[in-house]
C-alpha atoms as a PDB file:
ATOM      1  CA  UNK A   1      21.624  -7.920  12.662  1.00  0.00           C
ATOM      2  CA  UNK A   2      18.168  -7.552  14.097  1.00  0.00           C
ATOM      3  CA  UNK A   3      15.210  -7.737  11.639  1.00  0.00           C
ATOM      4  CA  UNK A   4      14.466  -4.011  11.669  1.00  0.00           C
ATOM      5  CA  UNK A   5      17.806  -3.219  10.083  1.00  0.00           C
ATOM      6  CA  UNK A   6      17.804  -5.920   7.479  1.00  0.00           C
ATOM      7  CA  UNK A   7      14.083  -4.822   6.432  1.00  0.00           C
ATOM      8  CA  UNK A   8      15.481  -1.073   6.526  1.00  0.00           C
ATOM      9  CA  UNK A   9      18.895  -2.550   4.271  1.00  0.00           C
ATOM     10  CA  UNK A  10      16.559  -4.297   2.228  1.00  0.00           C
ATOM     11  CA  UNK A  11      14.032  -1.524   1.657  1.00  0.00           C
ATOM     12  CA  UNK A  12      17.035   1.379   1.085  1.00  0.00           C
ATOM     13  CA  UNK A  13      17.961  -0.454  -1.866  1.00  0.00           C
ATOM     14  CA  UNK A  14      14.860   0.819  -4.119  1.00  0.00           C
ATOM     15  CA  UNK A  15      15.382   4.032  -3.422  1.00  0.00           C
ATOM     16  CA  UNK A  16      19.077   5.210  -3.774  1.00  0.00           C
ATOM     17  CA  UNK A  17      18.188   9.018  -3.926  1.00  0.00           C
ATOM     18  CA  UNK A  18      16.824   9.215  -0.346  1.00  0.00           C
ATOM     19  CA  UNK A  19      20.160   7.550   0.763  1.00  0.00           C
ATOM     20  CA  UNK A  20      19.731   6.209   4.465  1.00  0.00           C
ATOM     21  CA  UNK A  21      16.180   5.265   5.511  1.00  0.00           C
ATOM     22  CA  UNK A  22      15.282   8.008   8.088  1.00  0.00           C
ATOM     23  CA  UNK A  23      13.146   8.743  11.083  1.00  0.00           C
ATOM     24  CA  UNK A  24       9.440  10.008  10.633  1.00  0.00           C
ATOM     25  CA  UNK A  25       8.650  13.199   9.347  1.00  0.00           C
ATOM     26  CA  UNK A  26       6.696  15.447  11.901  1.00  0.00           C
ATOM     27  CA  UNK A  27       3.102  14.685  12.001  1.00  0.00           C
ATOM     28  CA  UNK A  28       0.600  16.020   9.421  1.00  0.00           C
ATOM     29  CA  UNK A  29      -2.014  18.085   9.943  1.00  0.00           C
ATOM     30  CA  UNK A  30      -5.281  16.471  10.056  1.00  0.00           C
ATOM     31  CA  UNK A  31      -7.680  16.930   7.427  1.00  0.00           C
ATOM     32  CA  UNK A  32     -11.327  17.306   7.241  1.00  0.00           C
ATOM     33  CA  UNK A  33     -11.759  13.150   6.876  1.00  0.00           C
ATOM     34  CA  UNK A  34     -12.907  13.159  10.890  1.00  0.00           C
ATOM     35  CA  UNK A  35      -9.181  14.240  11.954  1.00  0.00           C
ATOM     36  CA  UNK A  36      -7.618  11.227   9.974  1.00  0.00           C
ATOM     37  CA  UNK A  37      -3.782  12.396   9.293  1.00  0.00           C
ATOM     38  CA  UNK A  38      -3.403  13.036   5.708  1.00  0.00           C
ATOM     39  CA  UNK A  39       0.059  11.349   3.891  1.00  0.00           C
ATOM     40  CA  UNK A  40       2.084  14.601   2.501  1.00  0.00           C
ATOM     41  CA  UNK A  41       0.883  14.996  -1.481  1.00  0.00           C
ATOM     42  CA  UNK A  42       4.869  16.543  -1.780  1.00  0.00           C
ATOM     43  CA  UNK A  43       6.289  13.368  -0.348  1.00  0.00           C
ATOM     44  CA  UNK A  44       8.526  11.611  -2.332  1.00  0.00           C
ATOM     45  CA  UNK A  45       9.082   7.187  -3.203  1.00  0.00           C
ATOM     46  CA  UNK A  46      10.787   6.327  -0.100  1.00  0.00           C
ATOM     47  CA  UNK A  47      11.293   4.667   3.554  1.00  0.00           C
ATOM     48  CA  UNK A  48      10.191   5.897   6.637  1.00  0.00           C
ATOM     49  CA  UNK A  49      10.960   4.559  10.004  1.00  0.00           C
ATOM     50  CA  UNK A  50       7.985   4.777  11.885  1.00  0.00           C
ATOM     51  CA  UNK A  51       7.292   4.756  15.906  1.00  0.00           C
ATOM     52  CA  UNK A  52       5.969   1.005  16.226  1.00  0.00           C
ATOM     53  CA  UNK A  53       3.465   2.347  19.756  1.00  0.00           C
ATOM     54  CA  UNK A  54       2.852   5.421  17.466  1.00  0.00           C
ATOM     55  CA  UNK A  55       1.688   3.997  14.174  1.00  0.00           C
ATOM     56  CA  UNK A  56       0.958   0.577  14.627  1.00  0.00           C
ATOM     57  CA  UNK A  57       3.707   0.066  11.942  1.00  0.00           C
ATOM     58  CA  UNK A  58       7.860   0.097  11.878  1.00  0.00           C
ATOM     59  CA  UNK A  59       7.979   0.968   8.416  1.00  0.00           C
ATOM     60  CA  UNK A  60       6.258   3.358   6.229  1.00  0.00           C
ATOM     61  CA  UNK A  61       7.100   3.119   2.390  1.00  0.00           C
ATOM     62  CA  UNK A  62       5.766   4.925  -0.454  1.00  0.00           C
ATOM     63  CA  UNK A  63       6.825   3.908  -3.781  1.00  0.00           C
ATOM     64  CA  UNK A  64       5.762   4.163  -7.232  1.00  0.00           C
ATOM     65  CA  UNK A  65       3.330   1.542  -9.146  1.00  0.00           C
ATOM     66  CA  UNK A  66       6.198  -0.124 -11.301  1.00  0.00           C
ATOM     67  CA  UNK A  67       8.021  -0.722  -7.503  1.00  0.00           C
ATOM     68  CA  UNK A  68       5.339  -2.574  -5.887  1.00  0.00           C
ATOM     69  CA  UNK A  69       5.634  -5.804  -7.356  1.00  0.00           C
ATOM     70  CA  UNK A  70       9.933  -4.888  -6.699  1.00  0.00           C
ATOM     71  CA  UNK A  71       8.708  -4.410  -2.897  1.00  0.00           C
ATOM     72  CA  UNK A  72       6.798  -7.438  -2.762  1.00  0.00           C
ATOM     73  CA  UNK A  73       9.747  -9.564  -3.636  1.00  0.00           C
ATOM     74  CA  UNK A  74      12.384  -8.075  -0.863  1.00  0.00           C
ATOM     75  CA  UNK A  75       8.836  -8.855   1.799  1.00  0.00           C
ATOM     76  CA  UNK A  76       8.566 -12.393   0.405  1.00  0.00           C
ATOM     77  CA  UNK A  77      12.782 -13.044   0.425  1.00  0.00           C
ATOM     78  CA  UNK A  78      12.258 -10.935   4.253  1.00  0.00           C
ATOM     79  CA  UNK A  79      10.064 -13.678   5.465  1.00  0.00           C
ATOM     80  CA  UNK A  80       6.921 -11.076   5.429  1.00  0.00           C
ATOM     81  CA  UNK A  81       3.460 -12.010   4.659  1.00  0.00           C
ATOM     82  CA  UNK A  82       0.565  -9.884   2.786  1.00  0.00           C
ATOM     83  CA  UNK A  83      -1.943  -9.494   5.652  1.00  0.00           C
ATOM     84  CA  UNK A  84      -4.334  -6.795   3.558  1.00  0.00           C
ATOM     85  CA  UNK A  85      -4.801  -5.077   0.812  1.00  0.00           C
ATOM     86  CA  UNK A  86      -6.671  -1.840   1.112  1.00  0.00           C
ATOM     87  CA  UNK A  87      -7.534   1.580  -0.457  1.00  0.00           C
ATOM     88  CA  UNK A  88      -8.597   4.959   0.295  1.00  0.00           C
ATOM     89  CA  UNK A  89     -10.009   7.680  -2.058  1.00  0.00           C
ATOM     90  CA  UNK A  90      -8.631  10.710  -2.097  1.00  0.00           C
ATOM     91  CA  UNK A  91     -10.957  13.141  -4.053  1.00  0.00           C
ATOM     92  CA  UNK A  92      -9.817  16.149  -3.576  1.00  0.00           C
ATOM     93  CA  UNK A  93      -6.579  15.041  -5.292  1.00  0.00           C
ATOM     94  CA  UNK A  94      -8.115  13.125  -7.968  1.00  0.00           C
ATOM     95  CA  UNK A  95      -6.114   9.921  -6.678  1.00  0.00           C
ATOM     96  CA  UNK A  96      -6.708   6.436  -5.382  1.00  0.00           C
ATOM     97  CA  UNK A  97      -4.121   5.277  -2.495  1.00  0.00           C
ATOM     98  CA  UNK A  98      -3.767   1.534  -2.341  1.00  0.00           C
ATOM     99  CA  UNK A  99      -2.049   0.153   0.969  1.00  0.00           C
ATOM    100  CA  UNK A 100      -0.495  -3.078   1.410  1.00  0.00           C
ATOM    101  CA  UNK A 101       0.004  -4.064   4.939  1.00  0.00           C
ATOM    102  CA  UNK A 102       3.107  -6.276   5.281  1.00  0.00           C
ATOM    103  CA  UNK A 103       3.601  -8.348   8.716  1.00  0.00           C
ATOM    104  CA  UNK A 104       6.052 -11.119  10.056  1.00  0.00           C
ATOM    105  CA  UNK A 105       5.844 -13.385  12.828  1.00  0.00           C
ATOM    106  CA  UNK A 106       7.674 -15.756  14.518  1.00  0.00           C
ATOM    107  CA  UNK A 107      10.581 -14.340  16.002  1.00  0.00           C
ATOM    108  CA  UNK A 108      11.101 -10.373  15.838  1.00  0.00           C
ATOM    109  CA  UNK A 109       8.179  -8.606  14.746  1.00  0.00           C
ATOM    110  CA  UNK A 110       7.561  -5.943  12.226  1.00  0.00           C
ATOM    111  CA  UNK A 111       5.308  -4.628  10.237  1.00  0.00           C
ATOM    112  CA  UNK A 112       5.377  -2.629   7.097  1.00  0.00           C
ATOM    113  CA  UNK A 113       3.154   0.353   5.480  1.00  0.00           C
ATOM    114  CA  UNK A 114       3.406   0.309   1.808  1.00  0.00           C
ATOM    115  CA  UNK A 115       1.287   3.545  -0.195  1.00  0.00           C
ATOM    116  CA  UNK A 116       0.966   3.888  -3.698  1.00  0.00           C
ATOM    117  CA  UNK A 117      -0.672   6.596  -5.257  1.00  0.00           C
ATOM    118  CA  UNK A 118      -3.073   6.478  -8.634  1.00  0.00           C
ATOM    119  CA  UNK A 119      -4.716   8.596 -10.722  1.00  0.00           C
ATOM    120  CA  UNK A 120      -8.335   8.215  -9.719  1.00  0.00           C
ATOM    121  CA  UNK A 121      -9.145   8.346 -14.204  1.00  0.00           C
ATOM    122  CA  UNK A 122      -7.253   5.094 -14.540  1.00  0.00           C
ATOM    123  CA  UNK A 123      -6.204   3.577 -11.177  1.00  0.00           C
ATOM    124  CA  UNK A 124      -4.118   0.579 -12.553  1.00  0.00           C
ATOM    125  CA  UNK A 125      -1.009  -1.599 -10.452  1.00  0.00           C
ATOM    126  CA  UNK A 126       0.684  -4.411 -11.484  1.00  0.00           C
ATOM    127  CA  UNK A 127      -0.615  -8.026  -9.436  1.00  0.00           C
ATOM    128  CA  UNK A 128       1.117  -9.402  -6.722  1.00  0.00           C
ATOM    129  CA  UNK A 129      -0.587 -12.438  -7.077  1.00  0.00           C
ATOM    130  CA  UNK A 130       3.329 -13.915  -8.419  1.00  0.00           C
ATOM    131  CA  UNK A 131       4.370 -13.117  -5.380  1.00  0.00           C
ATOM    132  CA  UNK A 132       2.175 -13.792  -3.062  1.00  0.00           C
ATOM    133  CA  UNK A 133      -0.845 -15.537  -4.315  1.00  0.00           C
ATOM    134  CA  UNK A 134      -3.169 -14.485  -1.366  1.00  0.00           C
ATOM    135  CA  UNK A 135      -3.217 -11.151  -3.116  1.00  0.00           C
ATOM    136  CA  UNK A 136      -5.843 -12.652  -5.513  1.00  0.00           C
ATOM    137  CA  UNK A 137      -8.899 -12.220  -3.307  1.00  0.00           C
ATOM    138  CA  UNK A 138      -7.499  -8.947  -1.280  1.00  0.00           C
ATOM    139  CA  UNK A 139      -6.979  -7.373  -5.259  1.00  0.00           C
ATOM    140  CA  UNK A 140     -10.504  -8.576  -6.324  1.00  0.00           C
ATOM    141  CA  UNK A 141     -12.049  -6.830  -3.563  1.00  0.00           C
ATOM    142  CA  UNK A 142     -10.083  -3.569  -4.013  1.00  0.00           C
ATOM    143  CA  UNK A 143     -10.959  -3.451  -7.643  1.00  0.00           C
ATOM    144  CA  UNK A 144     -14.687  -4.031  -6.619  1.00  0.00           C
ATOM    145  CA  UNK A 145     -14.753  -1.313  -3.999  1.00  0.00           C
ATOM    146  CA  UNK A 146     -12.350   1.478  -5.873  1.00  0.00           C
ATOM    147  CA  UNK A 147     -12.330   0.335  -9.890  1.00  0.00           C
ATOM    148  CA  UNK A 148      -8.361   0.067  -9.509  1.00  0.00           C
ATOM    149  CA  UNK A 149      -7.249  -2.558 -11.999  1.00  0.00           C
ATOM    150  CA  UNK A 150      -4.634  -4.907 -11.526  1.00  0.00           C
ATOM    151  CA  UNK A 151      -2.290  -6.075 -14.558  1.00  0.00           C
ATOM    152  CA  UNK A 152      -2.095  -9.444 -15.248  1.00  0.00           C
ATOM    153  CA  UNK A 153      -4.417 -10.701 -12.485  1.00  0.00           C
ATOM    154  CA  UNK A 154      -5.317 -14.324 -13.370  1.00  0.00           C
ATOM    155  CA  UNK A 155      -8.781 -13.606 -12.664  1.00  0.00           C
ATOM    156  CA  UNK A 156      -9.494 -10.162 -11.591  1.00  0.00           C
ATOM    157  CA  UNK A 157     -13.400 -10.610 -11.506  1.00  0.00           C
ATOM    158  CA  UNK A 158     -15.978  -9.464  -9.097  1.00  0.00           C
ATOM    159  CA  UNK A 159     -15.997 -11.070  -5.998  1.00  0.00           C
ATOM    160  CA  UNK A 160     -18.740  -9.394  -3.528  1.00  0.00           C
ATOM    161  CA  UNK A 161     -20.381  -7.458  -5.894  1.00  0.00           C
ATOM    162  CA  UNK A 162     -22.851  -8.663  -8.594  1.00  0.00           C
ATOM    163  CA  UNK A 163     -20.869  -9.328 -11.588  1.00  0.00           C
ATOM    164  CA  UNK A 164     -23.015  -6.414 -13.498  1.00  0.00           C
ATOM    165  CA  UNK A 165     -22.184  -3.640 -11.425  1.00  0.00           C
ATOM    166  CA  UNK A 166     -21.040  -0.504 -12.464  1.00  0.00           C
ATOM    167  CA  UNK A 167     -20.087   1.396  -9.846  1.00  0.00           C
ATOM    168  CA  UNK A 168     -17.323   1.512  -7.309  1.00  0.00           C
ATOM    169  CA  UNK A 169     -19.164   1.781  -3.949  1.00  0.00           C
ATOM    170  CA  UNK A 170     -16.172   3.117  -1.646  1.00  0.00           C
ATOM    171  CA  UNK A 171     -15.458   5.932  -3.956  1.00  0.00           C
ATOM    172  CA  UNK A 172     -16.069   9.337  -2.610  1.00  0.00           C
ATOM    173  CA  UNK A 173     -18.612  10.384  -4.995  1.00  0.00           C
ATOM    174  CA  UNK A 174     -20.274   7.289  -4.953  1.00  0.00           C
ATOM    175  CA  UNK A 175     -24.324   7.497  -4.875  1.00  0.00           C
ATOM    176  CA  UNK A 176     -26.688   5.113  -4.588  1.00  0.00           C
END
């Protein structure tokens, strides 16, 4: 079994209601973001298989905050590592989306696409720093840029910002 179908296997298993991991869904429309493709607000927790030459990714996964840490676990036993941790504010919505980009080498390569979706009031995810404890800096940062907290982060302080800021400087509505 090749490693796309074990991470597919792997990755079904957290989300028995969507039943087999299917193709892509037909691209969005772009939004007013400078044509940047939107993720569907209707979409619901599961796996995507992605086109790799398309995308840039083989798997796109949206889950809920209590499944990341769940997700995290079937990466780490899947020989994946955490290459980034980033966000994106959607206003409009009210919500913060935090991406964690998943990657393996040596061997078959794949990457992985992982979106969860906060309420921009209290953006809040459990840490991954268990898991993989190179998720302490890439957390830091996204709590410095976006405000989202993470539970249980052994030291979820400021790290490029001076330690008496107030703001969140890649929010939308943002001013200086």
């Amino acid at each position: 079994m090749d490693v796309l179908e074990r991470t597919k296997q792997a990755l079904a298993g957290l989300f028995p209601d969507q039943g087999e991991v299917t193709a892509a869904l037909p691209e969005t429309s772009a939004g007013a973001e400078g044509g940047v493709a939107r993720p569907e607000p209707d979409r619901q927790p599961g796996c995507l298989q992605m086109e790799f030459a398309k995308h840039g990714y083989h798997f796109d996964v949206l889950c809920l905050p209590e499944q990341v840490v769940a997700v995290a676990a079937i990466m780490d036993r899947e020989q994946y590592f955490l290459e980034s941790i980033a966000g994106v504010d959607w206003l409009d919505r009210g919500q913060i989306e935090v991406l964690y980009d998943y990657n393996r080498l040596g061997g078959e390569h794949c990457r992985v696409m992982v979106h969860v979706c906060l309420p921009r009031t209290e953006p809040s995810l459990p840490t991954l720093s268990k898991v993989f404890p190179s998720a302490d800096w890439h957390e830091r940062e996204t709590f410095d840029f976006y405000g989202v907290q993470f539970q249980d982060h052994p030291n979820l302080i400021r790290i490029l910002l001076p330690e008496d800021a107030d703001f969140f400087p890649l929010r939308k509505d943002y001013m200086p």
